[in-house]
Protein backbone atom coordinates (compact mmCIF):
# COMPACT_ATOMS: atom_id res chain seq x y z
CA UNK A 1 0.00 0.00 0.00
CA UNK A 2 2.79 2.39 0.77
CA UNK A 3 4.02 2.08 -2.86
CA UNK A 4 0.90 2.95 -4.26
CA UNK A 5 0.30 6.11 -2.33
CA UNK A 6 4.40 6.92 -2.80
CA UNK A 7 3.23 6.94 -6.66
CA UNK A 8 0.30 8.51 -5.89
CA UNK A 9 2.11 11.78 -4.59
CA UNK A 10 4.79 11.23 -7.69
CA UNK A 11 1.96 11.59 -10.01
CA UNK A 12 0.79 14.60 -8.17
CA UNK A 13 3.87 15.95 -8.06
CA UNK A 14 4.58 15.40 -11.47
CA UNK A 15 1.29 17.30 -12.52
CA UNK A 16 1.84 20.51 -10.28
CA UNK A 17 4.99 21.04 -11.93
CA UNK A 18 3.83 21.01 -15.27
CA UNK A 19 1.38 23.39 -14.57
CA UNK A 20 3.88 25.74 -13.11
CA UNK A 21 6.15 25.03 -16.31
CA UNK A 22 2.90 26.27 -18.55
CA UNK A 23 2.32 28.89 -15.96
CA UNK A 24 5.77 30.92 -16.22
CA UNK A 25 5.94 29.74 -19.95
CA UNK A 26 2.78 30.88 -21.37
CA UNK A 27 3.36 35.03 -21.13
CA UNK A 28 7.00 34.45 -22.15
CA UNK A 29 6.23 32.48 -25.27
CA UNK A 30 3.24 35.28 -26.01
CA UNK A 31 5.59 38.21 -25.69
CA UNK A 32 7.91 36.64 -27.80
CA UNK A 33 5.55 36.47 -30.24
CA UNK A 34 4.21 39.38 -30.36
CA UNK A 35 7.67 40.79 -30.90
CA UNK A 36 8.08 38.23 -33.81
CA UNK A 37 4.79 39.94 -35.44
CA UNK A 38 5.57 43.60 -34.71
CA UNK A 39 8.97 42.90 -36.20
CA UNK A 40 7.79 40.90 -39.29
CA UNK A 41 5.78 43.87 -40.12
CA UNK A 42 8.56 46.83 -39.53
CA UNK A 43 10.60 44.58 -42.22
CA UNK A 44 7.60 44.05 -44.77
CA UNK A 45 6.88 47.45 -44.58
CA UNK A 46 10.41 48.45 -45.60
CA UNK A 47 11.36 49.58 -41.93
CA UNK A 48 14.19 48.61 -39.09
CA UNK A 49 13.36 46.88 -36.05
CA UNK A 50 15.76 48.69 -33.28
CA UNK A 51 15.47 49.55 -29.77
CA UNK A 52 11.85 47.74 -29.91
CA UNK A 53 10.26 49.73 -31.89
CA UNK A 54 9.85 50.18 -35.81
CA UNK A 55 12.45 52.54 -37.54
CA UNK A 56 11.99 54.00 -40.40
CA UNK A 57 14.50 53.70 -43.64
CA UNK A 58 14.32 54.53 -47.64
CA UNK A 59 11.14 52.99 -48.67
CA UNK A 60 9.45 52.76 -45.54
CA UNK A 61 5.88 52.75 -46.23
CA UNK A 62 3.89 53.58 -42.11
CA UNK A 63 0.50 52.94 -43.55
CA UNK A 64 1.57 49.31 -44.52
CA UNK A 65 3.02 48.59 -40.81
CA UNK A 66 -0.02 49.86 -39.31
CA UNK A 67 -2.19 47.99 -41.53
CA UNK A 68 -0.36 45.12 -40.24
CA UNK A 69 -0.44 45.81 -36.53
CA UNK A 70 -3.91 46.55 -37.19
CA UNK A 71 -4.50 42.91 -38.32
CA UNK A 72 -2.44 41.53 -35.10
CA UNK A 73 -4.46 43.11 -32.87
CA UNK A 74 -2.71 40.94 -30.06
CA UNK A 75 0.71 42.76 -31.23
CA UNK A 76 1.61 45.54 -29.11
């Protein structure tokens, strides 16, 4: 009997800290995202990505990037 109860609280154990994994992970993974989308449309519309924000260069068309952020809403 004391095996099966020593498993039990394995099993527990072993769920709690996956769900802590997901926990912390979740935000960090959807930040890094975000940034992903913000940057992929600074560089479509002909712009930098520096210093977290979109920089414009020769050919740098702003209605295009906000066109895109606007269709990423969850890109900020």
């Amino acid at each position: 009997m004391k095996e099966a109860a020593g498993e039990a609280n394995v099993t527990v154990l072993t769920i709690l800290l996956i769900g802590i994994v997901a926990l912390v992970a979740t935000p960090l993974i959807t930040s890094i995202m975000n940034s992903t989308k913000n940057r992929s449309c600074c560089t479509n519309a002909g712009g930098k990505w520096s210093g977290n924000k979109c920089v414009s260069q020769a050919g740098y068309d702003a209605a295009t990037y906000n066109s895109c952020i606007k269709d990423n809403p969850n890109a900020k």
